[in-house]
N, C-alpha and C. Protein backbone atom coordinates (compact mmCIF):
# COMPACT_ATOMS: atom_id res chain seq x y z
N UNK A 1 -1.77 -5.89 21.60
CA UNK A 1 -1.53 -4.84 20.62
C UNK A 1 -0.19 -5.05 19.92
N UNK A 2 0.80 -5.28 20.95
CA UNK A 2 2.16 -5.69 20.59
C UNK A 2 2.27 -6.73 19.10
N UNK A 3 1.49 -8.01 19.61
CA UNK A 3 1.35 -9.14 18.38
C UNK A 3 0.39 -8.39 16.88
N UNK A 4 -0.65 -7.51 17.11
CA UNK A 4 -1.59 -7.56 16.16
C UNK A 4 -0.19 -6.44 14.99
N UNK A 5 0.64 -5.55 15.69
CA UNK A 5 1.48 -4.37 14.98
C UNK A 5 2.52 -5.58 14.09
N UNK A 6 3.08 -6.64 15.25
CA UNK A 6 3.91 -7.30 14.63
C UNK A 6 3.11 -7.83 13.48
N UNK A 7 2.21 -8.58 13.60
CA UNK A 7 1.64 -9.36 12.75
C UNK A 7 1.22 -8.41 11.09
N UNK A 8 0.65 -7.15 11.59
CA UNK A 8 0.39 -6.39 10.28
C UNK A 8 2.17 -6.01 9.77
N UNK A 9 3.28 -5.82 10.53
CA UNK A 9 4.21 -5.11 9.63
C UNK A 9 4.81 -6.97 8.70
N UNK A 10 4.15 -8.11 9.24
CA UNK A 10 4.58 -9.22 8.80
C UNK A 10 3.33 -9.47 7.31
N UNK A 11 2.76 -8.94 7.33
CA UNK A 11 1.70 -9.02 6.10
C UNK A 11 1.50 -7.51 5.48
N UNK A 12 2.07 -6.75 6.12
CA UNK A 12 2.30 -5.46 4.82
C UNK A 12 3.20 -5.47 3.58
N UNK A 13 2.09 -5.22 2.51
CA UNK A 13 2.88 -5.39 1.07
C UNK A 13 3.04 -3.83 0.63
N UNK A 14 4.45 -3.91 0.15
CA UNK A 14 4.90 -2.43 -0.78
C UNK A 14 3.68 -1.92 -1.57
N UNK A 15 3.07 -0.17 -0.98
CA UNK A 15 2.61 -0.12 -2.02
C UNK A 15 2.78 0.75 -2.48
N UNK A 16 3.05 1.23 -3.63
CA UNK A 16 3.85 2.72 -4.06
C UNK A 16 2.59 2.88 -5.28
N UNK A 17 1.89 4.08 -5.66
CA UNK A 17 0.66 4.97 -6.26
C UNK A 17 1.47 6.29 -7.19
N UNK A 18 1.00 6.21 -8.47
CA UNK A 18 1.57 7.47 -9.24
C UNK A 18 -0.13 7.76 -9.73
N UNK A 19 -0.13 8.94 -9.37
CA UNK A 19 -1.36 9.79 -10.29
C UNK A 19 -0.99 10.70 -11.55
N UNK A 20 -2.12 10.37 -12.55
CA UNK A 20 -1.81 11.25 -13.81
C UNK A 20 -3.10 12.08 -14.38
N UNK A 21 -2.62 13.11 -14.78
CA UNK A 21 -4.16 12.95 -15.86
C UNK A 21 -3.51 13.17 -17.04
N UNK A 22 -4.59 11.97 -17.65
CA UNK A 22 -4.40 11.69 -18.96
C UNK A 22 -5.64 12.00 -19.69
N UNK A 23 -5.52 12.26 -21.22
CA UNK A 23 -6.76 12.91 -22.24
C UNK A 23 -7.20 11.59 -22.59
N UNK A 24 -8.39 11.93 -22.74
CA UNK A 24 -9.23 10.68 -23.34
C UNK A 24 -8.36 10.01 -24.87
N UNK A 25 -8.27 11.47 -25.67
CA UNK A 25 -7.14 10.82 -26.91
C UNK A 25 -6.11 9.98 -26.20
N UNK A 26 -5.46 9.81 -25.48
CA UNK A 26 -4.29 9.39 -25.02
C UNK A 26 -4.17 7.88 -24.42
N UNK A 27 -5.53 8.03 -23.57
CA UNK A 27 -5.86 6.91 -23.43
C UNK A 27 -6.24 5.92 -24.31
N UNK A 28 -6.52 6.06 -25.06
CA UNK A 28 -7.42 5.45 -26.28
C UNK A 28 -6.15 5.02 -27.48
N UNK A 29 -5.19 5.94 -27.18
CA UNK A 29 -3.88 5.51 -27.94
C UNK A 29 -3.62 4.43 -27.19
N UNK A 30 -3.05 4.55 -26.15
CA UNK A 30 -1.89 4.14 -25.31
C UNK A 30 -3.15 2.57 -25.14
N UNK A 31 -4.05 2.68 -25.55
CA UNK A 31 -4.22 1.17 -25.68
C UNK A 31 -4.63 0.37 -26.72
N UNK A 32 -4.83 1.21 -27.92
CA UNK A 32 -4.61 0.99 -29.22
C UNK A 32 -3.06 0.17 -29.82
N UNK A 33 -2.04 1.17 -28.71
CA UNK A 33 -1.05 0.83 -29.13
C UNK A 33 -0.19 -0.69 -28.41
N UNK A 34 -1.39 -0.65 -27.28
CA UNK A 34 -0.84 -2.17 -26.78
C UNK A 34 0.05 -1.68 -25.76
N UNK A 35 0.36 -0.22 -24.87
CA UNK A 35 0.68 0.48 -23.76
C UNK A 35 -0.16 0.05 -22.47
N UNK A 36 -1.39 -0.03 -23.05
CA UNK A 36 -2.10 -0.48 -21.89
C UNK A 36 -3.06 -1.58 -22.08
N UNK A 37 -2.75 -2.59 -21.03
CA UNK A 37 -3.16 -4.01 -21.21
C UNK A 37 -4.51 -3.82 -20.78
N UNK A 38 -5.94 -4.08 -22.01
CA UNK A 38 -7.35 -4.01 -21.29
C UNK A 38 -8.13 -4.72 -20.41
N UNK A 39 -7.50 -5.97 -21.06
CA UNK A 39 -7.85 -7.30 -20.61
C UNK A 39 -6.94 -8.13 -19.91
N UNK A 40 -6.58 -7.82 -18.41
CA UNK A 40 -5.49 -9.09 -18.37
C UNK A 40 -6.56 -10.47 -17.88
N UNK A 41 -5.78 -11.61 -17.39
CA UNK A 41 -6.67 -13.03 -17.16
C UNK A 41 -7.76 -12.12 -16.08
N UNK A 42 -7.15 -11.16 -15.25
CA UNK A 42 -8.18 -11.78 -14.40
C UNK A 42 -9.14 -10.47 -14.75
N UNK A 43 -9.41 -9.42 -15.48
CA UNK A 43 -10.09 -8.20 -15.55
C UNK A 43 -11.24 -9.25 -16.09
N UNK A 44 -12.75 -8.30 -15.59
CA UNK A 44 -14.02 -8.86 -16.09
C UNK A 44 -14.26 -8.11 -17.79
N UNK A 45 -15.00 -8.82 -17.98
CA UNK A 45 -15.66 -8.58 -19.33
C UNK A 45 -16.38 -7.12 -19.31
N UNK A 46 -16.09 -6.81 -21.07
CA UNK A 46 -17.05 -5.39 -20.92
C UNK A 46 -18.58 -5.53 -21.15
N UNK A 47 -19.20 -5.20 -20.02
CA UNK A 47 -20.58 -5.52 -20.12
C UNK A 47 -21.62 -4.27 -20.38
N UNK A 48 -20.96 -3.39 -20.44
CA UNK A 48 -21.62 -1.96 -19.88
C UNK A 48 -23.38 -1.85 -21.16
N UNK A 49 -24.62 -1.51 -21.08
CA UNK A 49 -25.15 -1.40 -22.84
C UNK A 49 -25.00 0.00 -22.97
N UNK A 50 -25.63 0.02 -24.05
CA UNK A 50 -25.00 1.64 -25.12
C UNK A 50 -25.66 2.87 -24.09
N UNK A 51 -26.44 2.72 -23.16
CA UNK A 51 -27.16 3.98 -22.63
C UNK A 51 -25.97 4.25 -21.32
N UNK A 52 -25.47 3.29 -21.01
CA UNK A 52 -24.54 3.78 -19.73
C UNK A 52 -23.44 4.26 -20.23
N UNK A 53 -23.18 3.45 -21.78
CA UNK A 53 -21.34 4.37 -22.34
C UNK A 53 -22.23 5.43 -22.63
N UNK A 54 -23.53 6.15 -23.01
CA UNK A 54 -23.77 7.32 -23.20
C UNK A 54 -24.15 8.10 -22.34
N UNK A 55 -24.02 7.41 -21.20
CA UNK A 55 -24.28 8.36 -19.68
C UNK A 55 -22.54 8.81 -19.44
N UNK A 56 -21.73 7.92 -19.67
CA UNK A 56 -20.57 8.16 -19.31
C UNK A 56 -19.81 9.11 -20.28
N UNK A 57 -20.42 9.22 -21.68
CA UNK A 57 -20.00 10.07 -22.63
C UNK A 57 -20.28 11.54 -22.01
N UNK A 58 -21.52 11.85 -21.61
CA UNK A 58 -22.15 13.07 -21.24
C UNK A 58 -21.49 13.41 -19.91
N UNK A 59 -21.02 12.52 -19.46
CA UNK A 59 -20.46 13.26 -18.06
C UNK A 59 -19.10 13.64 -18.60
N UNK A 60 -18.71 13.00 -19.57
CA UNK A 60 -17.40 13.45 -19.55
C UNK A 60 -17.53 15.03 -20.59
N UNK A 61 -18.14 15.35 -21.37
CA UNK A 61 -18.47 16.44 -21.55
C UNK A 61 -18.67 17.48 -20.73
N UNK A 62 -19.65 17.13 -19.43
CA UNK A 62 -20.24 17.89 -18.75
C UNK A 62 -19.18 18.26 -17.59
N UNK A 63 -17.74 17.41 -17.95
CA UNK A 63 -16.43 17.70 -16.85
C UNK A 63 -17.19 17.26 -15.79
N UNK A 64 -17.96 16.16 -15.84
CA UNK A 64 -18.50 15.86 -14.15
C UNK A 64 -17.17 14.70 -14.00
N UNK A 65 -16.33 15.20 -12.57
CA UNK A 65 -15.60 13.48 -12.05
C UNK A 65 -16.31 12.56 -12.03
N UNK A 66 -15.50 11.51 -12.89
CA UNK A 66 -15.84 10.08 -13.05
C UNK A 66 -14.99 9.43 -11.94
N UNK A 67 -15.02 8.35 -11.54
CA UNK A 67 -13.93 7.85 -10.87
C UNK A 67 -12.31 7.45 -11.24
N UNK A 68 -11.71 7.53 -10.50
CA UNK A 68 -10.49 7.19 -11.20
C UNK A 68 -10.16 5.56 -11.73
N UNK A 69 -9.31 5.72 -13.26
CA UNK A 69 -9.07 4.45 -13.67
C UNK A 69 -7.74 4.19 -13.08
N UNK A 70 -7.91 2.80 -12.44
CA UNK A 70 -6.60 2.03 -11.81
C UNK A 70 -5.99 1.34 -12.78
N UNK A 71 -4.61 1.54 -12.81
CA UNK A 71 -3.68 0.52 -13.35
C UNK A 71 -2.56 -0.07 -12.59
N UNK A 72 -1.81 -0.78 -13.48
CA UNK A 72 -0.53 -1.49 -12.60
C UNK A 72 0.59 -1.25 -13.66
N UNK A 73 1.60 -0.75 -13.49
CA UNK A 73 2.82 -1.01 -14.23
C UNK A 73 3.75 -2.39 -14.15
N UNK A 74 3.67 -1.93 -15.38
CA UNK A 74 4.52 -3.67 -15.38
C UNK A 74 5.90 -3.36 -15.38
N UNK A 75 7.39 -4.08 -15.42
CA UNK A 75 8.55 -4.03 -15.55
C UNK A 75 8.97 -3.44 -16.73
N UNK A 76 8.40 -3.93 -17.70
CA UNK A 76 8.75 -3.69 -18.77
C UNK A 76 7.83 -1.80 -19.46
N UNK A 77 7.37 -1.74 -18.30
CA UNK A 77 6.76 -0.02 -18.66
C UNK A 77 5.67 -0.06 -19.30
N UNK A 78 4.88 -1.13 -19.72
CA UNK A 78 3.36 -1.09 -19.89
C UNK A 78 2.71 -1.64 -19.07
N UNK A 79 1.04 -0.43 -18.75
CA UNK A 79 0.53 -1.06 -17.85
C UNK A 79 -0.68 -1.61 -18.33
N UNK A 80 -1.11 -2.15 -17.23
CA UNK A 80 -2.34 -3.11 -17.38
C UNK A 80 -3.50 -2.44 -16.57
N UNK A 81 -4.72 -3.08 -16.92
CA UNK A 81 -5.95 -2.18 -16.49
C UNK A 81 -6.52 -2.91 -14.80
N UNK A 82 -6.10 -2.56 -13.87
CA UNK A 82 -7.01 -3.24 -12.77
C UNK A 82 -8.68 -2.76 -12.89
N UNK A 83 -8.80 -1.51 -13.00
CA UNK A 83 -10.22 -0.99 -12.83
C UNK A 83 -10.70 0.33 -13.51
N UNK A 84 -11.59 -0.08 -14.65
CA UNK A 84 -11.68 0.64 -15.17
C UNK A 84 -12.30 0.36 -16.72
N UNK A 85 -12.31 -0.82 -16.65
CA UNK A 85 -12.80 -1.66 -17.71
C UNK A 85 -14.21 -1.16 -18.58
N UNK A 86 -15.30 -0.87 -17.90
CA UNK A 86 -16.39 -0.33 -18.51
C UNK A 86 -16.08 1.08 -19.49
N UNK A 87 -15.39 1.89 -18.49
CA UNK A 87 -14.90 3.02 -18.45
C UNK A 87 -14.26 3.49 -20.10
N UNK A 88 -13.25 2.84 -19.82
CA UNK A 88 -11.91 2.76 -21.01
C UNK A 88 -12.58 2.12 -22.11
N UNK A 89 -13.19 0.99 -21.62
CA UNK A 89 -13.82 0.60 -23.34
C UNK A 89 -15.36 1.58 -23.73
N UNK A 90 -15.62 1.92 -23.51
CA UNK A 90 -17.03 3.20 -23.63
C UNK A 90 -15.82 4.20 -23.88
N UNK A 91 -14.99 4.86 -24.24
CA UNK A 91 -14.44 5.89 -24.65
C UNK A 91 -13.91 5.81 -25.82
N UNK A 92 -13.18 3.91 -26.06
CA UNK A 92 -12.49 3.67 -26.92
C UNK A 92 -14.00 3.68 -28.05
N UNK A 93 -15.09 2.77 -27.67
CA UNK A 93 -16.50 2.54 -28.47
C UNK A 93 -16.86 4.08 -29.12
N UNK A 94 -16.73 4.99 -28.66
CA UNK A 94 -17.45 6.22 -29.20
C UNK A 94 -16.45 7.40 -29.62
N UNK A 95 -15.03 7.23 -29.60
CA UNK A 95 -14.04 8.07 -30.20
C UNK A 95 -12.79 6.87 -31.29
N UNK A 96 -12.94 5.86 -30.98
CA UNK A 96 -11.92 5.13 -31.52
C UNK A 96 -12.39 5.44 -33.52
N UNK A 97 -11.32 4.87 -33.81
CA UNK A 97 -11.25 4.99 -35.75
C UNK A 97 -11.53 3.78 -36.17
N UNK A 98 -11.83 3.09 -37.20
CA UNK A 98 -12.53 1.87 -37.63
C UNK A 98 -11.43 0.88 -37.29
N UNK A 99 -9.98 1.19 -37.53
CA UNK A 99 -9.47 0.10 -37.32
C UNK A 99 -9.53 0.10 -35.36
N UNK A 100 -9.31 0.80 -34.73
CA UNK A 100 -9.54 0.62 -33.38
C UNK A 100 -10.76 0.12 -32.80
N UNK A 101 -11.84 0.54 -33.34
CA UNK A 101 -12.93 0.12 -33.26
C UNK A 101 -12.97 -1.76 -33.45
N UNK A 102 -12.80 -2.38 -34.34
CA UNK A 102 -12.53 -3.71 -35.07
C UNK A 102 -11.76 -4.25 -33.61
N UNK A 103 -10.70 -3.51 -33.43
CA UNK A 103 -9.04 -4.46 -32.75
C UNK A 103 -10.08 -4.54 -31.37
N UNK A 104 -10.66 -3.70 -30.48
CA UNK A 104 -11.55 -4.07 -29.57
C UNK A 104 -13.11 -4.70 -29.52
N UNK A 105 -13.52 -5.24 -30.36
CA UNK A 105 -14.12 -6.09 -30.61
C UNK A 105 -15.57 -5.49 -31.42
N UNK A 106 -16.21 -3.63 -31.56
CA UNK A 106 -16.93 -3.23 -31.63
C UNK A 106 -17.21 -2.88 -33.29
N UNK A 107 -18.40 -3.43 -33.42
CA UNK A 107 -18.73 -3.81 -35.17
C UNK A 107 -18.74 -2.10 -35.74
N UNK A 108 -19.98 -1.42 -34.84
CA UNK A 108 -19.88 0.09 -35.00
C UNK A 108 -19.81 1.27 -33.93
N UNK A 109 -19.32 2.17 -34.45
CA UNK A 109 -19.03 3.33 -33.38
C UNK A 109 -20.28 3.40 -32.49
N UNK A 110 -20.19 4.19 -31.31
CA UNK A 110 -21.25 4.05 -30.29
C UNK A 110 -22.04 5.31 -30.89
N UNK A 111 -23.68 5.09 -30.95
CA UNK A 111 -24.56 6.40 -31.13
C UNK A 111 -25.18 6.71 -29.79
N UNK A 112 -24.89 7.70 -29.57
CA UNK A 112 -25.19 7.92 -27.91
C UNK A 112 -26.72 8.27 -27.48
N UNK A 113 -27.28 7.50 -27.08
CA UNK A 113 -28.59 7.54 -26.91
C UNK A 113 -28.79 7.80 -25.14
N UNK A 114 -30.12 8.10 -24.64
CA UNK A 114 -30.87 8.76 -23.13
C UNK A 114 -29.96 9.49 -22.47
N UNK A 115 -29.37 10.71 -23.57
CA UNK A 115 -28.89 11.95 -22.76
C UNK A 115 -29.91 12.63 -22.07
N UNK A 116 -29.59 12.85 -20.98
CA UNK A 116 -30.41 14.07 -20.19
C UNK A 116 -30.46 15.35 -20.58
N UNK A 117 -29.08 15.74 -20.38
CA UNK A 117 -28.47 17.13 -20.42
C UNK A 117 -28.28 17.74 -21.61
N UNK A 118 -27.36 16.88 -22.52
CA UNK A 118 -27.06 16.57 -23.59
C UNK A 118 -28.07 16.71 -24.99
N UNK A 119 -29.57 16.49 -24.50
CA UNK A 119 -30.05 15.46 -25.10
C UNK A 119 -30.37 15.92 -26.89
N UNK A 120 -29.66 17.00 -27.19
CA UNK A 120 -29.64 16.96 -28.44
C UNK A 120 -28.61 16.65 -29.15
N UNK A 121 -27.80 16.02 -28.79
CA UNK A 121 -26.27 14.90 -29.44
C UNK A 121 -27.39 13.40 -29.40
N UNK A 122 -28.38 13.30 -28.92
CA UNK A 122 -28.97 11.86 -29.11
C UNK A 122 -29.57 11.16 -30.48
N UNK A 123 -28.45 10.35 -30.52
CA UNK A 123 -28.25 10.15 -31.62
C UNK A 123 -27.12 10.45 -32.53
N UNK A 124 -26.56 10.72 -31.97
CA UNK A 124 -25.19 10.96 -32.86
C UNK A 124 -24.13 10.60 -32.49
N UNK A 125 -23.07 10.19 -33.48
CA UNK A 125 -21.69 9.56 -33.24
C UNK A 125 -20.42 10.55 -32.96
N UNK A 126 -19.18 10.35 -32.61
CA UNK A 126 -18.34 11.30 -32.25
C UNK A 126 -18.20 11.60 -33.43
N UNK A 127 -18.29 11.04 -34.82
CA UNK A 127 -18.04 12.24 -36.22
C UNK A 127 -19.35 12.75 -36.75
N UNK A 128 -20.34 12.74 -35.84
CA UNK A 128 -21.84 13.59 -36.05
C UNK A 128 -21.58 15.11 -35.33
N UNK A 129 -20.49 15.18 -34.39
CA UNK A 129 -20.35 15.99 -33.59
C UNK A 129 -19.62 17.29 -33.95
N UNK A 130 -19.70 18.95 -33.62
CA UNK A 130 -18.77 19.70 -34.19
C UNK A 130 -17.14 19.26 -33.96
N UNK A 131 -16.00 19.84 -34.47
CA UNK A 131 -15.11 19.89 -34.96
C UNK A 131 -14.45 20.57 -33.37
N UNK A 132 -15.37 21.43 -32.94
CA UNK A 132 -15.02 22.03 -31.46
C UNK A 132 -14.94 21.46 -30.28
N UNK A 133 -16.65 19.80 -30.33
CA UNK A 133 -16.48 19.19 -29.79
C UNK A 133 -15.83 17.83 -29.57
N UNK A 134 -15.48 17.41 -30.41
CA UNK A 134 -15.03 16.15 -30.51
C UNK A 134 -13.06 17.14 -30.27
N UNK A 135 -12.38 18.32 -29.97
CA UNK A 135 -11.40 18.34 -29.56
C UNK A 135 -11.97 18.41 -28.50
N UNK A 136 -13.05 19.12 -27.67
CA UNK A 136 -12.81 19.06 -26.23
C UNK A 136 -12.42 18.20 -25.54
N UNK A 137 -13.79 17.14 -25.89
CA UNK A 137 -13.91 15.74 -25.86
C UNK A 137 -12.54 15.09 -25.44
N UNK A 138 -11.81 14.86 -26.57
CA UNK A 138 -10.82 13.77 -26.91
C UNK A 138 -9.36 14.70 -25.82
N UNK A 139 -9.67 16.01 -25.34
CA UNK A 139 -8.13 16.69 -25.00
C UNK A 139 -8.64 16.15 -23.37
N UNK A 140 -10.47 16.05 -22.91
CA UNK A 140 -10.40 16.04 -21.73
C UNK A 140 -9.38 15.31 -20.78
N UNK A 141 -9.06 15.37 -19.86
CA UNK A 141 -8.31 14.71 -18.67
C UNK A 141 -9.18 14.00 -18.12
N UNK A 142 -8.47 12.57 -17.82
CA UNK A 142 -8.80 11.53 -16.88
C UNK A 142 -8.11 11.43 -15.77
N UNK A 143 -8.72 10.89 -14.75
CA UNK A 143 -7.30 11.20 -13.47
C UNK A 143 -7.34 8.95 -13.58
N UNK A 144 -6.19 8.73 -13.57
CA UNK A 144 -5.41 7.76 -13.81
C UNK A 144 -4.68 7.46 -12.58
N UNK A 145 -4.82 6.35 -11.79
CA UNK A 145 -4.06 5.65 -10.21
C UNK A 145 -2.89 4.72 -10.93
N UNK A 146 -2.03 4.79 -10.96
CA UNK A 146 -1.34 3.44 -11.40
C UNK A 146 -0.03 2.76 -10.04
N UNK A 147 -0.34 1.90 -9.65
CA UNK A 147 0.40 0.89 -8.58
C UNK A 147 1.51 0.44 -9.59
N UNK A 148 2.85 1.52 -8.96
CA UNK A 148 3.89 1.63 -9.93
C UNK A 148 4.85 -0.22 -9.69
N UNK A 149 5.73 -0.47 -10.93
CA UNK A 149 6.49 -1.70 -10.46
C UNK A 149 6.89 -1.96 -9.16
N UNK A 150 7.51 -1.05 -8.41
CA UNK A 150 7.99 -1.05 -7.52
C UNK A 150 7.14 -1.91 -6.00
N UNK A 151 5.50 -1.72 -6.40
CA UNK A 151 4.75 -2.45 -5.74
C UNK A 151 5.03 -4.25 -5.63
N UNK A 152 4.42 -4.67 -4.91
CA UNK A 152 4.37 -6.13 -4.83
C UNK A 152 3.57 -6.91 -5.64
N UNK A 153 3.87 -8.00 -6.45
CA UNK A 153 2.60 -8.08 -7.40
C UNK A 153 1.28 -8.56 -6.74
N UNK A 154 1.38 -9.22 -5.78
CA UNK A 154 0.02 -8.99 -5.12
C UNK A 154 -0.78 -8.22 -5.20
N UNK A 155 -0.14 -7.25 -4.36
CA UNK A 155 -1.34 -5.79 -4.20
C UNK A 155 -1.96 -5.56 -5.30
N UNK A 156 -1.81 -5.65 -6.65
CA UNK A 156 -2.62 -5.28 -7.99
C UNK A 156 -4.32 -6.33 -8.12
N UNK A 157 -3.60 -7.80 -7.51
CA UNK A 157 -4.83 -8.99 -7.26
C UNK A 157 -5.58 -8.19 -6.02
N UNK A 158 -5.08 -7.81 -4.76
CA UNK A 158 -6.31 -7.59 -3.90
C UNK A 158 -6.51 -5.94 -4.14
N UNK A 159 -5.96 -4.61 -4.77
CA UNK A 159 -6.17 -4.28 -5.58
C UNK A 159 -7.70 -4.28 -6.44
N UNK A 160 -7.54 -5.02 -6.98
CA UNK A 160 -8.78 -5.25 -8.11
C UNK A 160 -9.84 -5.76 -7.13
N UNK A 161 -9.88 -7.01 -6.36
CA UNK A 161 -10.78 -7.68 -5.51
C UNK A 161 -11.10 -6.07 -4.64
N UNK A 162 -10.35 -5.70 -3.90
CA UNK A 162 -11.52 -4.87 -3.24
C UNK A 162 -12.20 -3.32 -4.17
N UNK A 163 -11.81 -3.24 -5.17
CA UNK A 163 -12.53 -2.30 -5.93
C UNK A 163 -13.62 -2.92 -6.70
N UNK A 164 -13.85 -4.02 -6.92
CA UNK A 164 -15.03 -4.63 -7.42
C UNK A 164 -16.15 -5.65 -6.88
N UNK A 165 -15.92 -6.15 -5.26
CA UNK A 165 -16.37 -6.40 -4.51
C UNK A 165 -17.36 -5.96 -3.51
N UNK A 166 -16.52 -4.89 -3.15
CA UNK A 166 -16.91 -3.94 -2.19
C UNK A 166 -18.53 -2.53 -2.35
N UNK A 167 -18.96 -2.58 -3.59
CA UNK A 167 -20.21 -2.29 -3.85
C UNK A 167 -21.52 -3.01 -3.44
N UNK A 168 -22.20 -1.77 -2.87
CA UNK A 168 -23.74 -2.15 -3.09
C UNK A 168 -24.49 -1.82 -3.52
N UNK A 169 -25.43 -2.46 -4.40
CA UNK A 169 -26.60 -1.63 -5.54
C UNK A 169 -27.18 -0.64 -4.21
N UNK A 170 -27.35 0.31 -4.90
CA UNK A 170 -28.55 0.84 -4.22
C UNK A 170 -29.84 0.94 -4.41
N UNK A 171 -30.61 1.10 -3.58
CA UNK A 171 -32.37 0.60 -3.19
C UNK A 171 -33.14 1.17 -4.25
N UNK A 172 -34.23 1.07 -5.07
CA UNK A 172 -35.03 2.35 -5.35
C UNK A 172 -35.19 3.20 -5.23
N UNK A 173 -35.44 2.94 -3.98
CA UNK A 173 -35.58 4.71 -2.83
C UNK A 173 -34.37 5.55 -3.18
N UNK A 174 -33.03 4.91 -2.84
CA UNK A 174 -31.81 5.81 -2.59
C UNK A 174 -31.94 6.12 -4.35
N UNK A 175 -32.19 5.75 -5.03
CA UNK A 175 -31.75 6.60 -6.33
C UNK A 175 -32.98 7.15 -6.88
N UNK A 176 -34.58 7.20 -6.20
CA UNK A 176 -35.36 7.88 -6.28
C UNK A 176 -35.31 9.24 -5.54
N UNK A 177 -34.62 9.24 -4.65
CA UNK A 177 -34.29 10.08 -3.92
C UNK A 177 -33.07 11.07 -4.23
N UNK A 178 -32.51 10.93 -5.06
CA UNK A 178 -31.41 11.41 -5.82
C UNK A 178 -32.01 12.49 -7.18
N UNK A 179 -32.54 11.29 -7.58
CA UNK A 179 -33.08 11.53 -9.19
C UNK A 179 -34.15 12.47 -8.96
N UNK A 180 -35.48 12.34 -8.44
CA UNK A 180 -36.33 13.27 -8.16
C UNK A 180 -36.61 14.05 -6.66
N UNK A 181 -35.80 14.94 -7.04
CA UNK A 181 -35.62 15.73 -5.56
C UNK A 181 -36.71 16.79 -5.36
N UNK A 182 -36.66 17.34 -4.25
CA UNK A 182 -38.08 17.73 -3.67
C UNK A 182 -39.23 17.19 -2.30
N UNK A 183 -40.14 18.38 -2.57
CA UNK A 183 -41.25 17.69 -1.42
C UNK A 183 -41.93 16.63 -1.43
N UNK A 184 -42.02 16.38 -2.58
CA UNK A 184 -42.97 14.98 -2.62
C UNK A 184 -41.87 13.77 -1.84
N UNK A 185 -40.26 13.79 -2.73
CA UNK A 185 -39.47 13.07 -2.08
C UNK A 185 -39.34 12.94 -0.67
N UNK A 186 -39.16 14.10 -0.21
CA UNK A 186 -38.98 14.72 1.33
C UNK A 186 -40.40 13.78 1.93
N UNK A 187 -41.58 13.90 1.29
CA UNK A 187 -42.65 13.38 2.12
C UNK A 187 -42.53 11.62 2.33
N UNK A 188 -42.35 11.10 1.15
CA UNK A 188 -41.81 9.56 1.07
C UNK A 188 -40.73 9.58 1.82
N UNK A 189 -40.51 9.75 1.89
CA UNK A 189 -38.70 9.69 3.05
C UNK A 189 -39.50 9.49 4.40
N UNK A 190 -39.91 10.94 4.55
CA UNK A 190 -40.80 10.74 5.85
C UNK A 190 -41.47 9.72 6.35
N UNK A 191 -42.56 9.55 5.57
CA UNK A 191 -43.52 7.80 5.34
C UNK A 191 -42.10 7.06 6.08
């Protein structure tokens, strides 16, 4: 026990955590403005298609928690994106302005298509939207992790590795079982 304590306080890295919430407007600045790095070498590509940034649009309407976006501060006071990539660019895609739109790579604004809840915004862009909603929208709060300088730069690399690793799809079942709830479910379960 003695060796395994020594051995972890010999491989423990600094890790110091600031939480924020930040508005979707804010976010969408602060990386417009080159505050927050989207892409560093090692962040993955945005792969997300238009029905999941419009699943993620509707939750954020619907104030359902999303997960939190991770960052890292750098020395110089801008941070960079560890996790969060789908996320941040689906907010920038469907509220950003033409020139923001362009600087992240997206030809046109996102039209939000297979709302559930929603489902009469389907089809429409954030300037199809009232004047009431597109402030809700854009004032909402994000809750924001950022692994302040003071951390080790490591921790931001394993960091990222275990937040994007560490998933498993789930089965049919488990998201049939979610999605259509009830006896019939209850009876398949059973089976």
């Amino acid at each position: 026990m003695k060796d395994f304590v020594s051995q972890l306080d010999r491989e423990t890295r600094k890790v110091d955590f600031d939480s924020f919430d930040i508005s979707v407007k804010e976010l969408v600045s602060m990386s417009d403005e080159g505050i927050i790095d989207i892409a560093p070498e090692y962040q993955r590509q945005f792969r997300w298609p238009k029905e999941n940034q419009s699943k993620l649009i509707e939750s954020v309407f619907l104030g359902i928690p999303i997960p939190s976006i991770f960052m890292a501060a750098n020395k110089d006071g801008s941070w960079e994106l560890i996790d969060g990539v789908q996320r941040l660019n689906s907010l920038i895609h469907f509220v950003g302005n033409k020139e923001q739109l362009a600087k992240f790579g997206f030809e046109t604004p996102l039209i939000l298509s297979g709302l559930d809840v929603l489902s009469e915004y389907n089809g429409a862009s954030f300037n199809d939207l009232p004047q009431t909603l597109r402030l809700k929208f854009s004032l909402r709060p994000l809750k924001v992790t950022t692994l302040s300088d003071k951390s080790d730069l490591k921790v931001r690399f394993d960091l990222f590795e275990r937040l994007n690793t560490g998933g498993i799809k789930l089965t049919d079942q488990e998201i049939r079982a979610c999605v259509f709830r009830g006896r019939f479910n209850d009876f398949i379960s059973e089976l």
